[in-house]
Protein backbone atom coordinates (compact mmCIF):
# COMPACT_ATOMS: atom_id res chain seq x y z
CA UNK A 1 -2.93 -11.95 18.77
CA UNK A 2 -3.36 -9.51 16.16
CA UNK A 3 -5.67 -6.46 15.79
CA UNK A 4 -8.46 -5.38 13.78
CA UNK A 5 -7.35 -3.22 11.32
CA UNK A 6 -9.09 -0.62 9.68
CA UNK A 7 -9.43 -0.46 5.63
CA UNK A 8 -7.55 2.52 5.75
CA UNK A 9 -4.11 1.45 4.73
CA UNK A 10 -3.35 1.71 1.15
CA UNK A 11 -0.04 0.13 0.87
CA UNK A 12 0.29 -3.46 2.26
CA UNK A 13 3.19 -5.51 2.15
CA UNK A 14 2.12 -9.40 2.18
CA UNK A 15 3.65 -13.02 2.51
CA UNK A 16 3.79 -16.43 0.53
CA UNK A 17 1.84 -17.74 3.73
CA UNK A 18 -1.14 -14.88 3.05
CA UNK A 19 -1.70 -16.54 -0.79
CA UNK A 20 -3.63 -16.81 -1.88
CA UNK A 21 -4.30 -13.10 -1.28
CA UNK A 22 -7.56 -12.10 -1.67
CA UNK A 23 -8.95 -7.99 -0.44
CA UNK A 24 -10.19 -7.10 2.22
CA UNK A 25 -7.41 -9.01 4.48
CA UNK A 26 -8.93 -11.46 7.34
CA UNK A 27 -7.50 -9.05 9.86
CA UNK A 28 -9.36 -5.88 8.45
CA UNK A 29 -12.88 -5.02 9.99
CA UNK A 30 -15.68 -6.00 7.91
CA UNK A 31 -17.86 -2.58 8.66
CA UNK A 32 -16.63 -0.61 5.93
CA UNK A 33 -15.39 -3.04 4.04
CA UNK A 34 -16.31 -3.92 0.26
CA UNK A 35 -16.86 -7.65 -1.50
CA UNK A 36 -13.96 -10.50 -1.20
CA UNK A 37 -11.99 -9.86 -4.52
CA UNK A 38 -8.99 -12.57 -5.39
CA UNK A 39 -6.31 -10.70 -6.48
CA UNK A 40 -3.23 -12.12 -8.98
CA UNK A 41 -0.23 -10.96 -6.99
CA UNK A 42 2.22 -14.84 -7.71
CA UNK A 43 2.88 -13.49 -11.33
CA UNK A 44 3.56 -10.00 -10.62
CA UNK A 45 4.66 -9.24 -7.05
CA UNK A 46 2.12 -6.82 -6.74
CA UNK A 47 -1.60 -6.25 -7.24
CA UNK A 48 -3.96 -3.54 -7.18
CA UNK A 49 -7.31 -3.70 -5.34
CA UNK A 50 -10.12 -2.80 -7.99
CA UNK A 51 -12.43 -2.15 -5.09
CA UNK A 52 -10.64 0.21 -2.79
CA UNK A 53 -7.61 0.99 -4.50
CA UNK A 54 -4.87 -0.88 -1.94
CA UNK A 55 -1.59 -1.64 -3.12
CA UNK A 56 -0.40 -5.46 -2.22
CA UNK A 57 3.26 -5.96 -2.66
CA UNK A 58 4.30 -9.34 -2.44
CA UNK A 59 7.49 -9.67 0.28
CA UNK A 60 10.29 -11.32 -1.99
CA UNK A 61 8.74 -10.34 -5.11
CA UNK A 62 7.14 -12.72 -8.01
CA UNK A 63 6.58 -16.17 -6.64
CA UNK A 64 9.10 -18.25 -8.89
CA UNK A 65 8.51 -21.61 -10.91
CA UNK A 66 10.04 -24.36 -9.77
């Protein structure tokens, strides 16, 4: 089972199963935490909270076309 995490982190690594990826993560405690923003990360392999700043890096890089 995994733990509450605190926003804190600024630098998160993420998988194809967390798309689509959306800030704050379901495991991060909602006390401190600011509106659910959807953030672009398929294109890219990365995104940038506008929020709180956090850097998503998708794991495997840009999701590709198939």
């Amino acid at each position: 089972m995994s733990q509450l995490k605190e926003n804190t982190q600024r630098h998160i690594e993420v998988e194809a199963k967390d798309l689509p990826l959306h800030c704050p993560m379901p495991d991060m405690l909602k006390w401190n935490a600011h509106p659910r923003v959807f953030l672009p990360i398929e294109n890219s392999g990365e995104a940038l909270c506008p929020y709180c700043g956090t850097r998503y890096v998708l794991k495997g890089g840009p999701v590709g076309h198939h």
